[in-house]
PDB file of N, CA and C in Angstrom:
ATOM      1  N   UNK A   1     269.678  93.988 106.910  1.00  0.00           N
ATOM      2  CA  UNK A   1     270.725  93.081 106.493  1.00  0.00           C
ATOM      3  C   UNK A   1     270.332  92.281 105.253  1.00  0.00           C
ATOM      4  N   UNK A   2     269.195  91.930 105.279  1.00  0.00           N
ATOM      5  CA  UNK A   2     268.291  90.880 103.949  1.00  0.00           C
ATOM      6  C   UNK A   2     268.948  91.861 103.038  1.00  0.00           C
ATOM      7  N   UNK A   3     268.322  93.079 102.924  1.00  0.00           N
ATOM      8  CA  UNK A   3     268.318  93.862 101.793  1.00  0.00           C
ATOM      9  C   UNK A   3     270.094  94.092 100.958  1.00  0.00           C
ATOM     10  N   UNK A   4     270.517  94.342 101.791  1.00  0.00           N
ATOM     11  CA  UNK A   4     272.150  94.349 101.757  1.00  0.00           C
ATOM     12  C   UNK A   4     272.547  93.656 101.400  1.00  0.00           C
ATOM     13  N   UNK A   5     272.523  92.156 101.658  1.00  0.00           N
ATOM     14  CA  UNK A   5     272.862  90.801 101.217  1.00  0.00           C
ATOM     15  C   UNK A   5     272.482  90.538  99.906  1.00  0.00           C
ATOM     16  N   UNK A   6     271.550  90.939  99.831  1.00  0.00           N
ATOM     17  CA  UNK A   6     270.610  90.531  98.638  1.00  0.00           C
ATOM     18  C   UNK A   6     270.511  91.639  97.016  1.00  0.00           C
ATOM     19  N   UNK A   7     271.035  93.034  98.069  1.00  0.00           N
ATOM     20  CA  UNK A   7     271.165  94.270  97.104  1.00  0.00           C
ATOM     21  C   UNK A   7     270.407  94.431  96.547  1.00  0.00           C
ATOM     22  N   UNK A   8     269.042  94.486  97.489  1.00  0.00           N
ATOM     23  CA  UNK A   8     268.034  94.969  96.711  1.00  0.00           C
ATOM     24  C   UNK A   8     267.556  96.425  97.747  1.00  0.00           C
ATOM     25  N   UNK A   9     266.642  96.734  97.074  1.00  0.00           N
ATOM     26  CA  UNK A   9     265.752  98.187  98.356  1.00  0.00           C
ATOM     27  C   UNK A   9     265.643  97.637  99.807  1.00  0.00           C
ATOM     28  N   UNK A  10     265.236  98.265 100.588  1.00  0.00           N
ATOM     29  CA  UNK A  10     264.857  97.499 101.960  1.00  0.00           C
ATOM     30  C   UNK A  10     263.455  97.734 101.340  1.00  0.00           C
ATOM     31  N   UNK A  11     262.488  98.412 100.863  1.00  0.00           N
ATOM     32  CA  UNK A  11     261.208  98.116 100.484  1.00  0.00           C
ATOM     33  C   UNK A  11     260.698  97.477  99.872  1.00  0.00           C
ATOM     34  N   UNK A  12     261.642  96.938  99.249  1.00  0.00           N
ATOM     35  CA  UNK A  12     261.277  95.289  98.408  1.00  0.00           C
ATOM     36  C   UNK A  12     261.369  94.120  99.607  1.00  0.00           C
ATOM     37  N   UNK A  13     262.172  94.406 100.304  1.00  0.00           N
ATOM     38  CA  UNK A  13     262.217  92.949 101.202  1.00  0.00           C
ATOM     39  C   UNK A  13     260.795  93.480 101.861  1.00  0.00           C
ATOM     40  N   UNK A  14     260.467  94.377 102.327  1.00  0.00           N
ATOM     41  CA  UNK A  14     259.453  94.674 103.328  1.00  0.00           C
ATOM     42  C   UNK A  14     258.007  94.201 102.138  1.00  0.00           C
ATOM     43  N   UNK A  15     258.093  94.855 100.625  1.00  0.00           N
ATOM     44  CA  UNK A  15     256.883  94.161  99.909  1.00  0.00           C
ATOM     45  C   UNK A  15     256.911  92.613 100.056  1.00  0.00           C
ATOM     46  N   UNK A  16     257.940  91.872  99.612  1.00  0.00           N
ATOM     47  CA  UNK A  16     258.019  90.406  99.809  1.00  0.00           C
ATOM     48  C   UNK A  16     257.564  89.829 101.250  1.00  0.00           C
ATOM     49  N   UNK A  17     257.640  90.829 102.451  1.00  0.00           N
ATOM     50  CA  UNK A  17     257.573  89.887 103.491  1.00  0.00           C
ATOM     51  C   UNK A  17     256.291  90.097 103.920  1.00  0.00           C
ATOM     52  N   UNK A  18     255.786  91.683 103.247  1.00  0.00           N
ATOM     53  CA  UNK A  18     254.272  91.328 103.623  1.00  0.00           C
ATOM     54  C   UNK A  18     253.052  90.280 102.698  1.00  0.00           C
ATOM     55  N   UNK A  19     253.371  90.110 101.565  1.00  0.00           N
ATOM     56  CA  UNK A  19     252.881  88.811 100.523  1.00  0.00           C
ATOM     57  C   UNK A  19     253.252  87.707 101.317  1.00  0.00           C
ATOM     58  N   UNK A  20     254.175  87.297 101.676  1.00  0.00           N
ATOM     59  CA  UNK A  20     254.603  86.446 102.314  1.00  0.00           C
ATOM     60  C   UNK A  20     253.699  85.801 103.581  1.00  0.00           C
ATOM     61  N   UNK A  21     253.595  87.313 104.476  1.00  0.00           N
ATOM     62  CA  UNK A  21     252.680  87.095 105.486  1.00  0.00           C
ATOM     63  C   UNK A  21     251.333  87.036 105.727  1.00  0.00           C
ATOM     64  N   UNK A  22     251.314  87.615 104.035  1.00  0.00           N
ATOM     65  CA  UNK A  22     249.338  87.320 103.557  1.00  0.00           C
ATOM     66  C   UNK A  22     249.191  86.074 103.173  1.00  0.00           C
ATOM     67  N   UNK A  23     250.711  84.538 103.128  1.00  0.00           N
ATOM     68  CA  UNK A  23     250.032  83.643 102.340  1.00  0.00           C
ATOM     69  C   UNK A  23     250.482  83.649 101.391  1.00  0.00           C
ATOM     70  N   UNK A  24     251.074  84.577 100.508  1.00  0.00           N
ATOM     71  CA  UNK A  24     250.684  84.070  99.058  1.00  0.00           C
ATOM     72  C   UNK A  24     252.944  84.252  98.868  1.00  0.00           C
ATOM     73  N   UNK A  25     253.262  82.703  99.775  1.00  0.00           N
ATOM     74  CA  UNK A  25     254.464  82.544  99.454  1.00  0.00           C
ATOM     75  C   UNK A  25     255.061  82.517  97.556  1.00  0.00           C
ATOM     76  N   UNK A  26     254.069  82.143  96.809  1.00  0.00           N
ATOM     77  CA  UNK A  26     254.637  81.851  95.457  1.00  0.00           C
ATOM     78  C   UNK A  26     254.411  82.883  94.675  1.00  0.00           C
ATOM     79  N   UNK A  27     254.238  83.987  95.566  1.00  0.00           N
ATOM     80  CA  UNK A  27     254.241  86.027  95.025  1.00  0.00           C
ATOM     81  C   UNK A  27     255.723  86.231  94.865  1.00  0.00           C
ATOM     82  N   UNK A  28     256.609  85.605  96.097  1.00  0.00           N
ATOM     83  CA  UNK A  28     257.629  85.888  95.949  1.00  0.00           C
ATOM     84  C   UNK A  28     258.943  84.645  95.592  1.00  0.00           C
ATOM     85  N   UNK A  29     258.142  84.312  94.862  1.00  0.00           N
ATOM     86  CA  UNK A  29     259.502  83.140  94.247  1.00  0.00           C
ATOM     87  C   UNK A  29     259.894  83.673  93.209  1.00  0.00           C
ATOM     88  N   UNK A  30     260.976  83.893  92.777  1.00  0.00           N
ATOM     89  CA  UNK A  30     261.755  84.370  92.114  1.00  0.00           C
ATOM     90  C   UNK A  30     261.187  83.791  90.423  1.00  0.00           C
ATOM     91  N   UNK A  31     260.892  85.259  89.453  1.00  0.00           N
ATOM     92  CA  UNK A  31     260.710  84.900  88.082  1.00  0.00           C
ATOM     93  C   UNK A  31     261.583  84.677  87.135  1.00  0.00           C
ATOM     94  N   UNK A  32     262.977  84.629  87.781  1.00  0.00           N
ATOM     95  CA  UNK A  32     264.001  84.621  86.782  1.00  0.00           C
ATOM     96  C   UNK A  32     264.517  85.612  86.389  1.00  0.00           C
ATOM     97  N   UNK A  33     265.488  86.454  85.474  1.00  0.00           N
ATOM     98  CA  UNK A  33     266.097  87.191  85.543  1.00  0.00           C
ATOM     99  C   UNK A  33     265.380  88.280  84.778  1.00  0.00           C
ATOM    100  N   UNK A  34     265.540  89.213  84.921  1.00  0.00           N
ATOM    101  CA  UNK A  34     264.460  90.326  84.342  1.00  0.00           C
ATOM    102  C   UNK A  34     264.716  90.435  82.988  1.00  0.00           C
ATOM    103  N   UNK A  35     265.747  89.920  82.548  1.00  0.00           N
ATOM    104  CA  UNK A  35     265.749  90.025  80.776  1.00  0.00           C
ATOM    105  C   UNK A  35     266.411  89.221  80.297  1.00  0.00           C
ATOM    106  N   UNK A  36     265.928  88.738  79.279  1.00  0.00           N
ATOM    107  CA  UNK A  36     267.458  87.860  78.610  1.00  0.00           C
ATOM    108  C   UNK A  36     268.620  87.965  78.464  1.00  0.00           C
ATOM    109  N   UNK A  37     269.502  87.479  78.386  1.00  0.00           N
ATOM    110  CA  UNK A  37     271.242  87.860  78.308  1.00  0.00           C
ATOM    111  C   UNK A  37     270.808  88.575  76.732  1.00  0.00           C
ATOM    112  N   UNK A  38     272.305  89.343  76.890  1.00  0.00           N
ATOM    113  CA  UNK A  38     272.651  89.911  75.660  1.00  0.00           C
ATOM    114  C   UNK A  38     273.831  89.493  74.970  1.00  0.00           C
ATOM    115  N   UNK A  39     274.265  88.281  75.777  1.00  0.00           N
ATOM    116  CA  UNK A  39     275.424  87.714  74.930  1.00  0.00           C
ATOM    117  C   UNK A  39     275.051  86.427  74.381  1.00  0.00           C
ATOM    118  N   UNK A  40     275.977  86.570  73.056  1.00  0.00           N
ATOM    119  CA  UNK A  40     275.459  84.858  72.924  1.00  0.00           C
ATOM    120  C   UNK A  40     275.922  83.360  73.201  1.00  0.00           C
ATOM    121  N   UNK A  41     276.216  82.317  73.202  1.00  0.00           N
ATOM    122  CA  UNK A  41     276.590  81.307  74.085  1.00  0.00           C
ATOM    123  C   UNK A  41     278.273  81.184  73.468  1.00  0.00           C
ATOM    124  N   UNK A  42     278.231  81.828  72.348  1.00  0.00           N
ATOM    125  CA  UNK A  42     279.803  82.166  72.305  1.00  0.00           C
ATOM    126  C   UNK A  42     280.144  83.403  72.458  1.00  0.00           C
ATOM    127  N   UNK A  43     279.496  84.861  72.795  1.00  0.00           N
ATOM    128  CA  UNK A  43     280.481  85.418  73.612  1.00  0.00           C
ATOM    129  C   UNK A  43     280.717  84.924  75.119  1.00  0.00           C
ATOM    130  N   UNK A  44     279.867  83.888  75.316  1.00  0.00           N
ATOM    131  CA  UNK A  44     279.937  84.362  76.880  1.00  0.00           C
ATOM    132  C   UNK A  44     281.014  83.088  77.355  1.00  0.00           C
ATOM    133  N   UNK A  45     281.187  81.936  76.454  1.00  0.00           N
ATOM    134  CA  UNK A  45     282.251  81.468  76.450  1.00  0.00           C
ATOM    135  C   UNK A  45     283.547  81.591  76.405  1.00  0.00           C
ATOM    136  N   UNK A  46     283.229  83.110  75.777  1.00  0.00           N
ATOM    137  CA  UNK A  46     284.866  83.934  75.660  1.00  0.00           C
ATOM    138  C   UNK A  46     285.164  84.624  76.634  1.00  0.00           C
ATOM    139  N   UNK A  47     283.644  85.353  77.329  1.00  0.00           N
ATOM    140  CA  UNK A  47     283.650  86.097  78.260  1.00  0.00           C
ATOM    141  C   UNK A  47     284.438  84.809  80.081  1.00  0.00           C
ATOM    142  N   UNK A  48     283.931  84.251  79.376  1.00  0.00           N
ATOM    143  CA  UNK A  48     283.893  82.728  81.203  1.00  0.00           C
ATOM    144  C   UNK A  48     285.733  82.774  80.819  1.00  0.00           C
ATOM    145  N   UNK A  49     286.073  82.516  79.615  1.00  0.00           N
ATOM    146  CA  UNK A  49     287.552  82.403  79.470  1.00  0.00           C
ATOM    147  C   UNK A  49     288.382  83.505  79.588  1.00  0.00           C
ATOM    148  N   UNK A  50     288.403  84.447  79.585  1.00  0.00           N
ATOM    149  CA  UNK A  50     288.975  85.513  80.269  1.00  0.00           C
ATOM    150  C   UNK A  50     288.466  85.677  81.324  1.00  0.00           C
ATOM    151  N   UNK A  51     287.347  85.838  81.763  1.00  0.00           N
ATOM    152  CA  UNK A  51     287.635  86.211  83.292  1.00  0.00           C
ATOM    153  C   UNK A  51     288.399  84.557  84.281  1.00  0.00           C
ATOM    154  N   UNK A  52     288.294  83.690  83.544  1.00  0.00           N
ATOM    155  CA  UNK A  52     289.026  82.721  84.275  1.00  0.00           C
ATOM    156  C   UNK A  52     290.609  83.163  84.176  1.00  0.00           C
ATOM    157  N   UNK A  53     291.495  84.021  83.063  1.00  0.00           N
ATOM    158  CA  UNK A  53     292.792  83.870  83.411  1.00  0.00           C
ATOM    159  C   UNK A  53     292.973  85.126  84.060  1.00  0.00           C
ATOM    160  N   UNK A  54     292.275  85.542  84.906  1.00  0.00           N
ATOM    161  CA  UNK A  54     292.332  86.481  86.259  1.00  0.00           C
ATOM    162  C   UNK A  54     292.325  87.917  85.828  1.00  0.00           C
ATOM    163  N   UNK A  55     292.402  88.981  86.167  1.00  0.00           N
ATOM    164  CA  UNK A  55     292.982  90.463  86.359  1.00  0.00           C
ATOM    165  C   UNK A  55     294.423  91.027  86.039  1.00  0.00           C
ATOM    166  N   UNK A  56     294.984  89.939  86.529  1.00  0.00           N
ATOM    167  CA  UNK A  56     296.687  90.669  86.233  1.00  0.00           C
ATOM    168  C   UNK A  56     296.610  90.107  84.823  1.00  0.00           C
ATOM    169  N   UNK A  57     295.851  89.281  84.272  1.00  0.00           N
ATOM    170  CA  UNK A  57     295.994  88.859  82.625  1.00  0.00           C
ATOM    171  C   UNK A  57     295.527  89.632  81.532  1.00  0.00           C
ATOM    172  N   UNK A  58     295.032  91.072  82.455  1.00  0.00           N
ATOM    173  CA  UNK A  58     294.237  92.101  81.943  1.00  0.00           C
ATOM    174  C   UNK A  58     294.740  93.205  82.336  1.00  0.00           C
ATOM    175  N   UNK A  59     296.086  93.232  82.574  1.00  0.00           N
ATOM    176  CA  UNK A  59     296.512  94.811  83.155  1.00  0.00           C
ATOM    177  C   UNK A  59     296.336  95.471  84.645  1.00  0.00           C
ATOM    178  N   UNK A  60     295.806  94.343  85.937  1.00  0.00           N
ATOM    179  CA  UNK A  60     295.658  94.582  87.172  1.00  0.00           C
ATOM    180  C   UNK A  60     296.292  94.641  87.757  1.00  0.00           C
ATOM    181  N   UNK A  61     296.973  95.628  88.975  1.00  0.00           N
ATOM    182  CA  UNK A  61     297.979  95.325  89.825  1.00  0.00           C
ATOM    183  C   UNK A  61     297.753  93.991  90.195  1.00  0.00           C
ATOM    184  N   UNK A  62     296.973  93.607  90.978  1.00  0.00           N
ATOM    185  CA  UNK A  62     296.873  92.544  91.915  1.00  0.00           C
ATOM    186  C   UNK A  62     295.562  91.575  91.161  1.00  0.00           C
ATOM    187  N   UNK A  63     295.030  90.631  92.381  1.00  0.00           N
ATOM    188  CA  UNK A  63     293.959  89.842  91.934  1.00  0.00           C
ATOM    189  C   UNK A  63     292.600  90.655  92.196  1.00  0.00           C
ATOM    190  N   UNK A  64     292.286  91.672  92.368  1.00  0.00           N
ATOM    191  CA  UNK A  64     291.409  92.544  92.185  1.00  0.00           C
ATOM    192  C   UNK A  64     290.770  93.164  91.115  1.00  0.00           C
ATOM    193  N   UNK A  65     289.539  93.151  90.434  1.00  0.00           N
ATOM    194  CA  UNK A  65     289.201  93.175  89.458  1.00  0.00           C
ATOM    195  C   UNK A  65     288.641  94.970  89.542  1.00  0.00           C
ATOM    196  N   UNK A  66     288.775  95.445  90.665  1.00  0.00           N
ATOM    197  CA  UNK A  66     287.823  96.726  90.738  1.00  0.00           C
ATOM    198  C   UNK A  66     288.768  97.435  91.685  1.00  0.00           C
ATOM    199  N   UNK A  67     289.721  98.451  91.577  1.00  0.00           N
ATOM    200  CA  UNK A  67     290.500  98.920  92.231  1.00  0.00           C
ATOM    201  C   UNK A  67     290.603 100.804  91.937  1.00  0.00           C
ATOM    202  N   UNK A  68     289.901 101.544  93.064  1.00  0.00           N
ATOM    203  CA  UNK A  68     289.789 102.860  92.688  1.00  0.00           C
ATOM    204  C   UNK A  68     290.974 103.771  92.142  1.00  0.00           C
ATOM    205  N   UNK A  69     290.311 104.080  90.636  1.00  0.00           N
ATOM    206  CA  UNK A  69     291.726 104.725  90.087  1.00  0.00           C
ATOM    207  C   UNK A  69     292.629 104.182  89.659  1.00  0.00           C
ATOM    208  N   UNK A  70     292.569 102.772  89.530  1.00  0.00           N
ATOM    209  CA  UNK A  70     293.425 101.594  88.783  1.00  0.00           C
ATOM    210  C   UNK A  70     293.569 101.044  87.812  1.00  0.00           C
ATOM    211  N   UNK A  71     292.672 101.464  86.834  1.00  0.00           N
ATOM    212  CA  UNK A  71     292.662 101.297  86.127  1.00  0.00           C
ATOM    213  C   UNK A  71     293.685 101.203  85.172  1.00  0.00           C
ATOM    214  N   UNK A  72     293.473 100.071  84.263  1.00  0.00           N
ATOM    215  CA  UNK A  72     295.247  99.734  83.527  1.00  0.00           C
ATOM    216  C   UNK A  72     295.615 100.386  82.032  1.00  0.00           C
TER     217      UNK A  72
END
């Protein structure tokens, strides 16, 4: 369920929980995101503003952003 939730491998939760259980809790604290963004603080301002005026403001049947074969 961890793994699922989390969408990662189940062998990553199982590496994390054995570091974990050796002690060395700050193996698995999170380093941040594996790469820098590739947008810059104004696309992604443009990007936050469209996805705020929803899906149907983009050609969606409904409020669903991912609909098989639905494409608009």
């Amino acid at each position: 369920m961890i793994a699922k939730d989390l969408r990662v491998s189940v062998r990553s939760v199982q590496r994390w929980r054995q570091v974990w259980e050796e002690g060395e809790p700050r193996a698995v604290r999170s380093q941040g995101p594996a790469s820098l963004s590739r947008l810059s603080e104004r696309q992604f301002a443009q990007l936050e503003a469209e996805l705020a005026k929803g899906p149907a403001a983009h050609g969606w049947e409904d409020q669903r952003w991912t609909l098989a074969g639905s494409r608009p």
